[in-house]
C-alpha atoms as a PDB file:
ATOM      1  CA  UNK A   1      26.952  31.029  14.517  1.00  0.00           C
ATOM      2  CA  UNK A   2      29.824  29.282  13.066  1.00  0.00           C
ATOM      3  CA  UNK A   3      31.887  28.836  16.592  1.00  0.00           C
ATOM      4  CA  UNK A   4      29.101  26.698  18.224  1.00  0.00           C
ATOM      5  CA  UNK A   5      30.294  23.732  15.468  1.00  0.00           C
ATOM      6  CA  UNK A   6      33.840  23.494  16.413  1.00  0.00           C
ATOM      7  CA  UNK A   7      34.562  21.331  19.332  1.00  0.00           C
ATOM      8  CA  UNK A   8      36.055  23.089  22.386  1.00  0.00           C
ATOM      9  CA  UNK A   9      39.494  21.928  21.788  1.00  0.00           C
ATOM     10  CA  UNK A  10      39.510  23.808  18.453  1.00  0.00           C
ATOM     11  CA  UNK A  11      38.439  26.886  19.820  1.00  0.00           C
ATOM     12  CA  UNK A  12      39.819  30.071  21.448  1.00  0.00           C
ATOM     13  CA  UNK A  13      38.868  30.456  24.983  1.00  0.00           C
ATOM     14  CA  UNK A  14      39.193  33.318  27.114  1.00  0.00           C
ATOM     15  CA  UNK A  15      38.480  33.219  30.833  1.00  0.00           C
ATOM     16  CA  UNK A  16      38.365  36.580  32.261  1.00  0.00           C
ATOM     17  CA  UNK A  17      38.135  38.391  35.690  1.00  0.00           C
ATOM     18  CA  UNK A  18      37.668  41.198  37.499  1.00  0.00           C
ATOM     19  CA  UNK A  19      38.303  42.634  40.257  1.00  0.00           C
ATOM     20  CA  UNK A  20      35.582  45.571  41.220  1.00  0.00           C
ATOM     21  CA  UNK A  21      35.157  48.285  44.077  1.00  0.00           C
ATOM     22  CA  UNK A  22      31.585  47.159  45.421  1.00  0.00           C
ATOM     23  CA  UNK A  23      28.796  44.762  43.840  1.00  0.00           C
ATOM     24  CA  UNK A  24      26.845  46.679  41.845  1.00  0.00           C
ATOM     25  CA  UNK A  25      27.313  47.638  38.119  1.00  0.00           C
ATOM     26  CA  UNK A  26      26.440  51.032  37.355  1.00  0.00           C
ATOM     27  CA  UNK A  27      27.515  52.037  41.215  1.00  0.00           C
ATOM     28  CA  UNK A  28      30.650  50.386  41.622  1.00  0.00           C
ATOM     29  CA  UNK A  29      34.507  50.780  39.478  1.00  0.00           C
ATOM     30  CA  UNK A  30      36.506  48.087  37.944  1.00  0.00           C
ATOM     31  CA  UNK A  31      39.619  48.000  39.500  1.00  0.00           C
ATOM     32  CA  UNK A  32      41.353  45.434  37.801  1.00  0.00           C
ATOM     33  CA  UNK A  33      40.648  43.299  34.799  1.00  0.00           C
ATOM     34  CA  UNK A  34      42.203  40.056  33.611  1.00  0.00           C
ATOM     35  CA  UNK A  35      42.065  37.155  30.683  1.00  0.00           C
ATOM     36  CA  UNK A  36      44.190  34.643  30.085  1.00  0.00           C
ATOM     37  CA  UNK A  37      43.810  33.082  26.010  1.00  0.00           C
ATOM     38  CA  UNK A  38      44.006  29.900  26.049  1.00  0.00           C
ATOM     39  CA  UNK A  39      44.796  27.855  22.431  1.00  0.00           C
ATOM     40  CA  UNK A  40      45.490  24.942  21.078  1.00  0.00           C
ATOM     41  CA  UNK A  41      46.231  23.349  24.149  1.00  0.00           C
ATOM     42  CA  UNK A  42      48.424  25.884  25.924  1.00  0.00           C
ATOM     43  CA  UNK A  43      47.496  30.032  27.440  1.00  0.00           C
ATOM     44  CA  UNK A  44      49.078  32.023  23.944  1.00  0.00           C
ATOM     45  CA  UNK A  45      48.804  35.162  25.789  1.00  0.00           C
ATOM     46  CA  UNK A  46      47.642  37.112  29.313  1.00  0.00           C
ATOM     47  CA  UNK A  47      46.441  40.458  29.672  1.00  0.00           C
ATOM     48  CA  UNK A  48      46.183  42.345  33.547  1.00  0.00           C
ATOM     49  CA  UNK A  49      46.426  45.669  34.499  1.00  0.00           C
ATOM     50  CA  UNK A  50      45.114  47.831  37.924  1.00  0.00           C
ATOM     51  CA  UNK A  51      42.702  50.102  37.271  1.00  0.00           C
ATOM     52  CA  UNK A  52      42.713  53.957  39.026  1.00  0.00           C
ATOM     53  CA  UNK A  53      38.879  54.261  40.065  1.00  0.00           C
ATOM     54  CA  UNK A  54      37.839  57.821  40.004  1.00  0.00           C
ATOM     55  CA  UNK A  55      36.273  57.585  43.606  1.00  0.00           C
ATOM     56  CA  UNK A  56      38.129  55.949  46.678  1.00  0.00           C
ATOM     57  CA  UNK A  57      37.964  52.538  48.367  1.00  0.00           C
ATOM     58  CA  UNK A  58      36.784  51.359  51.110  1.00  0.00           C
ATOM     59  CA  UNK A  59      38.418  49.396  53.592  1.00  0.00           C
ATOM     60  CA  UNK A  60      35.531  46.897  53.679  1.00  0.00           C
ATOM     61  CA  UNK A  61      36.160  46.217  49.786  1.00  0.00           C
ATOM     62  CA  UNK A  62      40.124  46.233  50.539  1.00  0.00           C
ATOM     63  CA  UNK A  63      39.597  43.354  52.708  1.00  0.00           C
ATOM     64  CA  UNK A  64      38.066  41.518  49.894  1.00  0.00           C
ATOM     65  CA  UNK A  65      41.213  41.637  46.923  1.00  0.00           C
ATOM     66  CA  UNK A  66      43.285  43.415  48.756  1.00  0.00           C
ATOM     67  CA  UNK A  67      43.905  45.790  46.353  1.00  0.00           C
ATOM     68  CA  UNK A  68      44.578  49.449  47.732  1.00  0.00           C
ATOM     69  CA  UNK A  69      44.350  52.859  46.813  1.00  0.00           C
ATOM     70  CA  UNK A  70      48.015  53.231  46.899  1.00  0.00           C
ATOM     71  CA  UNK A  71      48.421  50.406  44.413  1.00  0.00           C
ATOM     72  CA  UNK A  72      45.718  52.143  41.874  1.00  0.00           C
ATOM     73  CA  UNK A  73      47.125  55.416  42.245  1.00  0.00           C
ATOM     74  CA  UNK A  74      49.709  55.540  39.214  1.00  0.00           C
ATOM     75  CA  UNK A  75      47.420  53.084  37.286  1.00  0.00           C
ATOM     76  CA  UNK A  76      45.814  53.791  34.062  1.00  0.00           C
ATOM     77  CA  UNK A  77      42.752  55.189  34.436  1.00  0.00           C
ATOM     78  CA  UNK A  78      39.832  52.718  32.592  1.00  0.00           C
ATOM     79  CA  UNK A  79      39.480  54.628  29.644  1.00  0.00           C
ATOM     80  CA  UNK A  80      43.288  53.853  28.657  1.00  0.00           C
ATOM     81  CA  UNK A  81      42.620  50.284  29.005  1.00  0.00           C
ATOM     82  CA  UNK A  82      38.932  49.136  27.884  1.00  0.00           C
ATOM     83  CA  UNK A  83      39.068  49.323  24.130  1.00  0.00           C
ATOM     84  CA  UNK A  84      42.383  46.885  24.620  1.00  0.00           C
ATOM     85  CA  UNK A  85      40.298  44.554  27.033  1.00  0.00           C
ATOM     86  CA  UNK A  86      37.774  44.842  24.308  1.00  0.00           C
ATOM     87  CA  UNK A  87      39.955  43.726  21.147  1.00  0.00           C
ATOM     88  CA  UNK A  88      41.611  40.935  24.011  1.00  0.00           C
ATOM     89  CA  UNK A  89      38.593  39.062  24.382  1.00  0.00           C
ATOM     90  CA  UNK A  90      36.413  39.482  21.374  1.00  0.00           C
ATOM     91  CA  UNK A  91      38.210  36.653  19.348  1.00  0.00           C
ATOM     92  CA  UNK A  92      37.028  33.703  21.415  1.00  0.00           C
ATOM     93  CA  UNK A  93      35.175  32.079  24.059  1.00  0.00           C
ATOM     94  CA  UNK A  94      34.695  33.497  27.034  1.00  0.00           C
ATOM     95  CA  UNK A  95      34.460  31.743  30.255  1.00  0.00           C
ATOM     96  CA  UNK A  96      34.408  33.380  33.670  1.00  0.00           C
ATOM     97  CA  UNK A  97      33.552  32.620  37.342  1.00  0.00           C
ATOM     98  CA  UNK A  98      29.935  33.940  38.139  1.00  0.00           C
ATOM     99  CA  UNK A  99      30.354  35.253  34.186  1.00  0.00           C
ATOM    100  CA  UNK A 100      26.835  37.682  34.970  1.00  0.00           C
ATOM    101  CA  UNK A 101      28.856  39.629  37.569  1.00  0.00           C
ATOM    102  CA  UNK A 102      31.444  39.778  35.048  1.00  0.00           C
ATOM    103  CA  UNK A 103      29.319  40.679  32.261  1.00  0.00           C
ATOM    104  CA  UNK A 104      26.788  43.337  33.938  1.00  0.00           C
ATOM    105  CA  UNK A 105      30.046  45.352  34.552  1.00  0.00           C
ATOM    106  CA  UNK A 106      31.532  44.918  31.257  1.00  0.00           C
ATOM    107  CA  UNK A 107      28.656  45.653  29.472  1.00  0.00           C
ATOM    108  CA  UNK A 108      28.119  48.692  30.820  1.00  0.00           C
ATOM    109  CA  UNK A 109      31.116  49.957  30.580  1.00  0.00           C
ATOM    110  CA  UNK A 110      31.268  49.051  26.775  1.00  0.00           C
ATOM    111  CA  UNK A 111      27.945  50.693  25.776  1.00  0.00           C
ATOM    112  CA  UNK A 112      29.112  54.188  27.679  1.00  0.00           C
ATOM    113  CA  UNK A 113      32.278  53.947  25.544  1.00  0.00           C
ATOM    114  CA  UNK A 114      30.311  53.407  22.420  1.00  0.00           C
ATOM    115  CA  UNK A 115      31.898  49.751  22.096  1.00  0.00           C
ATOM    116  CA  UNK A 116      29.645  46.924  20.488  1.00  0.00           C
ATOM    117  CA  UNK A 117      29.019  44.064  22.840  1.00  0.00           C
ATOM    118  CA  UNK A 118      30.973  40.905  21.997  1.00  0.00           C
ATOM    119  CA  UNK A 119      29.041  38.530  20.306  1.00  0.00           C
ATOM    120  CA  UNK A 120      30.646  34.874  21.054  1.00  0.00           C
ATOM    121  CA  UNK A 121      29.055  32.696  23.254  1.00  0.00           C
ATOM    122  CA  UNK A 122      30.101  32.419  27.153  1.00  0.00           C
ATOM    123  CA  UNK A 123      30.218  29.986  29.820  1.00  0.00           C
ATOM    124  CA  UNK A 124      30.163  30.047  33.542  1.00  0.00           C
ATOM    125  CA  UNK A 125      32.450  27.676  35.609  1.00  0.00           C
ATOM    126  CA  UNK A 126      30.185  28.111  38.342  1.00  0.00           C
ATOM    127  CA  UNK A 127      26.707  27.073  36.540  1.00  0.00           C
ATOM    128  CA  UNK A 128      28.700  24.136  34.629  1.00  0.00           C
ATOM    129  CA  UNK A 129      29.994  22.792  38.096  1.00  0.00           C
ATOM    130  CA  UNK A 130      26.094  23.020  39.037  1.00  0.00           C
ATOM    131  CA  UNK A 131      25.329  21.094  36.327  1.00  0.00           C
ATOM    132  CA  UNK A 132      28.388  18.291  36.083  1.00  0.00           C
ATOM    133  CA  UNK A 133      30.053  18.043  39.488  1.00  0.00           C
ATOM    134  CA  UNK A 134      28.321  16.396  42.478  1.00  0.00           C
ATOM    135  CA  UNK A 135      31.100  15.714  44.124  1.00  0.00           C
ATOM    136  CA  UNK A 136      31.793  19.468  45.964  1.00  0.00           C
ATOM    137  CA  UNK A 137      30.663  21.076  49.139  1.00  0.00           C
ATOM    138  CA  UNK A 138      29.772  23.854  46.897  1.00  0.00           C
ATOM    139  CA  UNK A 139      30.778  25.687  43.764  1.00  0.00           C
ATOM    140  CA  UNK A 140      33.252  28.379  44.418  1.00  0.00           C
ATOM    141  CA  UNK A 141      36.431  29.063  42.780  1.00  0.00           C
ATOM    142  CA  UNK A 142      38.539  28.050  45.786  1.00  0.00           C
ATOM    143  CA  UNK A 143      36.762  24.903  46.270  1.00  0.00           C
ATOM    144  CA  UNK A 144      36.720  23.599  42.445  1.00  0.00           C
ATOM    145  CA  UNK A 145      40.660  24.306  42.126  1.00  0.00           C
ATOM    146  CA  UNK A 146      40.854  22.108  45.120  1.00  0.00           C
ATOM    147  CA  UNK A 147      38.813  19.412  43.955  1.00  0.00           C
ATOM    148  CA  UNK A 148      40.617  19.400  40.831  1.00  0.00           C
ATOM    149  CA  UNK A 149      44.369  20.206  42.117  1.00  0.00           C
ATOM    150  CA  UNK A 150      44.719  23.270  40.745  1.00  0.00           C
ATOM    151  CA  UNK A 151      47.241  26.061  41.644  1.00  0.00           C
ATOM    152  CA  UNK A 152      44.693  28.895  42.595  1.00  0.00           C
ATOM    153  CA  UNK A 153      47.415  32.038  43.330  1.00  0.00           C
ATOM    154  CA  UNK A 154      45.962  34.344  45.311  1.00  0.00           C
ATOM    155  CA  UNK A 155      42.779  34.753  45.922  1.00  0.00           C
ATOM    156  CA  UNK A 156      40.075  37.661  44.095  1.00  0.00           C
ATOM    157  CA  UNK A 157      43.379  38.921  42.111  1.00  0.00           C
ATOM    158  CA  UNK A 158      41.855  38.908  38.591  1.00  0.00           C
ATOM    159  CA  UNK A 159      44.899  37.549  36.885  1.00  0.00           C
ATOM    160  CA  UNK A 160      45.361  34.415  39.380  1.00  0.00           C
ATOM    161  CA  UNK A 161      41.407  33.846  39.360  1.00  0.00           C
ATOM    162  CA  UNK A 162      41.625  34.040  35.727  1.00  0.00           C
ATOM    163  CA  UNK A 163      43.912  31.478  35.302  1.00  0.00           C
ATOM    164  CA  UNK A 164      42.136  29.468  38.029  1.00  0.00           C
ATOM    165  CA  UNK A 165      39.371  29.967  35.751  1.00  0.00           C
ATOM    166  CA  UNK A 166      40.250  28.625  33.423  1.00  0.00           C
ATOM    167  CA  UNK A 167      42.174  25.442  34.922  1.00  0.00           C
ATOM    168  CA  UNK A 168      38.615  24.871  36.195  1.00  0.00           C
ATOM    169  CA  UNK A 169      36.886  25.480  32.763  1.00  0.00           C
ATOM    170  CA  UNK A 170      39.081  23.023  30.820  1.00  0.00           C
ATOM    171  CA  UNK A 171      38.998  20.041  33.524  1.00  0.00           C
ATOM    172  CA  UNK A 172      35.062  20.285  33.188  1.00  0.00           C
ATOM    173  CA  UNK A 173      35.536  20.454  29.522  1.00  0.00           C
ATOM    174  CA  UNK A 174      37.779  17.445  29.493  1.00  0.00           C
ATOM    175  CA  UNK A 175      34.689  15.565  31.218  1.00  0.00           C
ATOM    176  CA  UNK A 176      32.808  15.860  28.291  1.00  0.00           C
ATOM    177  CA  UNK A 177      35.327  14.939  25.761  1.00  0.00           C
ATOM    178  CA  UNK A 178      37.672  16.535  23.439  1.00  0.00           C
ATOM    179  CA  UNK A 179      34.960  16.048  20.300  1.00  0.00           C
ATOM    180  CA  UNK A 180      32.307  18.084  22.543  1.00  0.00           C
ATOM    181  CA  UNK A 181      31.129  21.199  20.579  1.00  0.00           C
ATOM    182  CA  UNK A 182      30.473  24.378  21.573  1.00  0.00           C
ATOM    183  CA  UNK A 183      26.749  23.805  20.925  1.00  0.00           C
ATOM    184  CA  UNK A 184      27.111  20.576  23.534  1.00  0.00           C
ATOM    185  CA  UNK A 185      28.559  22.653  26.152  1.00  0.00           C
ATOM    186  CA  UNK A 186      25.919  25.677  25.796  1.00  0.00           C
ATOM    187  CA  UNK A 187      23.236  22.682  26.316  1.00  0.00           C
ATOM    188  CA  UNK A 188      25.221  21.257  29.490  1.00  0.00           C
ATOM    189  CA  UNK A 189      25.468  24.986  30.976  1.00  0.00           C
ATOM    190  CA  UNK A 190      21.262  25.322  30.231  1.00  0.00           C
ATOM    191  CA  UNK A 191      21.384  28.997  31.024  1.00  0.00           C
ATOM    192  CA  UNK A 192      22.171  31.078  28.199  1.00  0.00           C
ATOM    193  CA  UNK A 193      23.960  34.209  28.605  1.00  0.00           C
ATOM    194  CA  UNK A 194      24.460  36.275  25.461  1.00  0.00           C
ATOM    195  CA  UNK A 195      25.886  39.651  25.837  1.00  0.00           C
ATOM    196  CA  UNK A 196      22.847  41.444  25.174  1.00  0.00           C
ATOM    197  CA  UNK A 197      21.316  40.096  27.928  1.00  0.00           C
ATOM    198  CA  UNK A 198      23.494  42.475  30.290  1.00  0.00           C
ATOM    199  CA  UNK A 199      23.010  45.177  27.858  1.00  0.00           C
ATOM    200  CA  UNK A 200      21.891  48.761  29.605  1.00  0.00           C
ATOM    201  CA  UNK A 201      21.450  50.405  26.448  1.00  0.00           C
ATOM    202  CA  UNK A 202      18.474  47.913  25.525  1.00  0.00           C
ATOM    203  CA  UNK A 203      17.001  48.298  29.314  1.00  0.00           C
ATOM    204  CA  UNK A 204      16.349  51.811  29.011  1.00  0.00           C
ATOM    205  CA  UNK A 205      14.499  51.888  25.753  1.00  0.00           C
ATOM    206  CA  UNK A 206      11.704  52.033  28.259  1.00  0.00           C
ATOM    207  CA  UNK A 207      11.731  55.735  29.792  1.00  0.00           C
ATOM    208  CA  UNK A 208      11.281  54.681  33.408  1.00  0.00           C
ATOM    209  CA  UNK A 209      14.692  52.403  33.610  1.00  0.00           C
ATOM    210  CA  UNK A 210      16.279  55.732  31.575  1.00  0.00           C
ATOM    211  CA  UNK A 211      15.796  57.636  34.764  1.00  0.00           C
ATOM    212  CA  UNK A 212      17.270  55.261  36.941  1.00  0.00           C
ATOM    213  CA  UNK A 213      19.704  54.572  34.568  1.00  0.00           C
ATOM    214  CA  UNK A 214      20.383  58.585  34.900  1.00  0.00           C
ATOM    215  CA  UNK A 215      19.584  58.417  39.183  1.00  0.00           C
ATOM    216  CA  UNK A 216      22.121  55.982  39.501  1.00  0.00           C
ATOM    217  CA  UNK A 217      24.543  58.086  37.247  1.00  0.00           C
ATOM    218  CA  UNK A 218      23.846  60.937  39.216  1.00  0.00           C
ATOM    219  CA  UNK A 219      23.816  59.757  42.661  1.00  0.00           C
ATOM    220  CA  UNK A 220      19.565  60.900  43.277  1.00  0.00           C
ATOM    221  CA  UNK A 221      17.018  59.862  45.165  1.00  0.00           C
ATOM    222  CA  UNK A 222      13.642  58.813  42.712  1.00  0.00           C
ATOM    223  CA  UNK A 223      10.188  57.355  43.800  1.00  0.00           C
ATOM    224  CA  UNK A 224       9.274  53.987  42.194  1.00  0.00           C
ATOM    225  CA  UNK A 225       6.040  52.628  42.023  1.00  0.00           C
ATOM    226  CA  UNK A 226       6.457  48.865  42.898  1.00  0.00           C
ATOM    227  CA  UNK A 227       4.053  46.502  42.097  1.00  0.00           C
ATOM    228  CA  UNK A 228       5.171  43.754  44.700  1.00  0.00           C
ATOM    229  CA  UNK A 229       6.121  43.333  48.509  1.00  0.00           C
ATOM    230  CA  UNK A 230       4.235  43.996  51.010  1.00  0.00           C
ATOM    231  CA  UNK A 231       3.094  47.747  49.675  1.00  0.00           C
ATOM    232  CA  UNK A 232       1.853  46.915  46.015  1.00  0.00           C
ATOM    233  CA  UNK A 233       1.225  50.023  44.150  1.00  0.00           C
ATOM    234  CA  UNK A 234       2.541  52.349  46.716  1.00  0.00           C
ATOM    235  CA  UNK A 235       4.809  55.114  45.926  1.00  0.00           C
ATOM    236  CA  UNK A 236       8.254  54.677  47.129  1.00  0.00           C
ATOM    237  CA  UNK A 237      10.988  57.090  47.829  1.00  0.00           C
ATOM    238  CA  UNK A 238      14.294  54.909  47.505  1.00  0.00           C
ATOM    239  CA  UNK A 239      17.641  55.400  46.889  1.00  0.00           C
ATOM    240  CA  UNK A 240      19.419  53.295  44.019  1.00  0.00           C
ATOM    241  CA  UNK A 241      22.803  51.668  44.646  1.00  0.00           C
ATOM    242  CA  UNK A 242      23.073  49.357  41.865  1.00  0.00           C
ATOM    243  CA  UNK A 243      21.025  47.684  38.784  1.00  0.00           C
ATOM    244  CA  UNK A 244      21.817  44.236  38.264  1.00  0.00           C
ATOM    245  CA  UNK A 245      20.859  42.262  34.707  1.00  0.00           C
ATOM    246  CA  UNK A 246      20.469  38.658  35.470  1.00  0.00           C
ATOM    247  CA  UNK A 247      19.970  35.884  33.721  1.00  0.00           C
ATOM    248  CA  UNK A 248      16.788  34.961  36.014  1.00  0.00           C
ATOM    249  CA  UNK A 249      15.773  38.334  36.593  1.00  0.00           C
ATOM    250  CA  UNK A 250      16.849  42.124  37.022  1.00  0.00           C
ATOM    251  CA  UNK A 251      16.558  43.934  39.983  1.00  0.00           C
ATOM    252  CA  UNK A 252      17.848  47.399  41.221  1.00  0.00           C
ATOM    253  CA  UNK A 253      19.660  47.414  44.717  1.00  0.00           C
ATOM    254  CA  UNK A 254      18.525  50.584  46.321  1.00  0.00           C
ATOM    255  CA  UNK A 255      17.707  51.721  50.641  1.00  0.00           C
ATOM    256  CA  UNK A 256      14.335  52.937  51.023  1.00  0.00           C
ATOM    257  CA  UNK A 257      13.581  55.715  53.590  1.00  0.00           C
ATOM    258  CA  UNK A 258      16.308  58.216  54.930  1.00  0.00           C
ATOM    259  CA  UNK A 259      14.788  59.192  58.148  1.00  0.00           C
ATOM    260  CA  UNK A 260      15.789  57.857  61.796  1.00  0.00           C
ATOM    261  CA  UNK A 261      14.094  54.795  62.944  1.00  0.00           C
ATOM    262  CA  UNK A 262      13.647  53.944  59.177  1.00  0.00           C
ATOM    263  CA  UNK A 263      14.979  50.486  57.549  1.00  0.00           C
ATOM    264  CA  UNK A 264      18.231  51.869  55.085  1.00  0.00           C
ATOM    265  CA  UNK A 265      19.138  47.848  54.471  1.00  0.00           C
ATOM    266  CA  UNK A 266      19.526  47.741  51.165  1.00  0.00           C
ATOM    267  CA  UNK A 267      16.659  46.144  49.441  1.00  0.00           C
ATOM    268  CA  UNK A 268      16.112  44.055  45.992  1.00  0.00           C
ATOM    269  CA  UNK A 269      13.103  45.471  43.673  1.00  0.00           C
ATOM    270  CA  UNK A 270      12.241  43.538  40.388  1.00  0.00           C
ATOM    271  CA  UNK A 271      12.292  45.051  37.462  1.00  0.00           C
ATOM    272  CA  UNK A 272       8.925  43.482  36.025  1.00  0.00           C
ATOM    273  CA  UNK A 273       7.431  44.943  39.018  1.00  0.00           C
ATOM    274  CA  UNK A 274       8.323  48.773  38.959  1.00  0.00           C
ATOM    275  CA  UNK A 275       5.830  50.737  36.586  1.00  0.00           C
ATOM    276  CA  UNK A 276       6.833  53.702  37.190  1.00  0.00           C
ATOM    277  CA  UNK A 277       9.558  55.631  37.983  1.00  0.00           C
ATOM    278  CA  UNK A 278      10.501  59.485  38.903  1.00  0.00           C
ATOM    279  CA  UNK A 279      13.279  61.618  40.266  1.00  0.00           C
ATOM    280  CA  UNK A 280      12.827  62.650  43.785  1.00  0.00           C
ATOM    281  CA  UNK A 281      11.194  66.395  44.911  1.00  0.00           C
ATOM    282  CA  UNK A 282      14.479  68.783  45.921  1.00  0.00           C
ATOM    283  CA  UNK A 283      16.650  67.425  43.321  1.00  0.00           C
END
């Protein structure tokens, strides 16, 4: 790829955010998106706009960005907006806070609108700062635009994290010198995360992760065989809120048991471990 020989200061990059109405992809809305292009040593152009989620929020998420259902209610709906995000950040870099969070929902929402997956590499300010800055309590956004005095805005508000982003993203990037190339920066970050890493479409060429592709779609209980915890091999009845793709490993968020008395904390199952999967008697 021709973009890992130019040096970071001769590139595009695009840090984007979003904001989201729960954790999970495939479960959970966007509710606003945000990237700021950054050029030649100055942002060229910003793109934000709310996002009208076809279910309600809750007050829990709310309480997170702050971002009501009042204030999505005249917004576009996604559909009006993705192919736009799409043609925003497919000339460039990306970079993004947590960037897998970012990119499981992205993806996803790409491949059901037929969209090809960007192909340009990405970068994460959060596993860079893991792997240049020893010099922080931890690695959050907050934190790093502290430790380098940057103006944060406010707080989980895509275009203000964006830009936060960003600030963070080219401070790091400064560290390693304007001549660093793409290429160098991809071996400082170690983890790789190429789109189709987060892609759905390629999970669910096995039939199994089709039906809890469709489960979670639909909102249905299914019973997974799972060939870990404490039950190995056991059939369990369990129902999915969310399928995460992650660069270490996938897992599917889902409650097991519905009866009272039983444990409905949601629960992580690894993907290498479920071998088999079916919909639920009664649905």
């Amino acid at each position: 790829m021709e973009i890992l020989k130019n040096s970071w200061f001769d590139t595009t990059l695009i840090a984007i955010d979003l904001e989201t109405t729960g954790k999970y992809p495939l479960d959970a809305e966007i509710c606003e998106m945000a990237a700021v292009k950054w050029r030649g040593g100055q942002v060229v152009e910003t793109f934000q706009s709310l996002i009208k989620p076809t279910l309600r929020m809750s007050e829990e998420v709310i309480a997170i960005h702050n971002i009501t259902n009042e204030m999505c209610e005249t917004a576009p709906v996604l559909s009006e907006k993705l192919a736009d995000f799409h043609r925003f950040i497919s000339d460039g870099v990306l970079i993004a806070h947590h960037a897998p969070f970012d990119l499981g929902f992205l993806a996803w929402e790409f491949e059901k609108a037929s969209m090809q997956l960007p192909s340009n590499p990405v970068f994460c300010t959060s596993l860079l700062s893991r792997a240049i800055n020893f010099n922080v309590p931890n690695h959050r956004l907050a934190t790093l635009a502290q430790h380098f005095n940057i103006e944060a805005g406010a707080a989980h508000r895509a275009l203000d994290d964006a830009k936060t982003c960003l600030g963070v993203a080219l401070a790091y990037f400064e560290k390693l010198g304007r001549e660093a190339k793409i290429s160098d920066i991809q071996g400082v970050q170690m983890t790789a995360l190429p789109w189709l890493r987060f892609s759905i479409e390629a999970l669910t060429e096995r039939e199994h992760f089709r039906t809890l592709v469709r489960a979670l779609r639909d909102r249905r209980e299914v019973i997974i065989v799972y060939e870990g915890g404490s039950r190995p091999g056991e059939p369990r009845k369990v129902f999915p809120q969310g399928l995460v793709r992650n660069p270490e490993a996938d897992f599917l968020v889902a409650t097991e048991g519905n009866n009272e008395g039983d444990d409905v904390l949601p629960k992580r199952y690894f993907l290498d471990k479920i071998s088999g999967v079916q919909f639920a008697p009664g649905y």
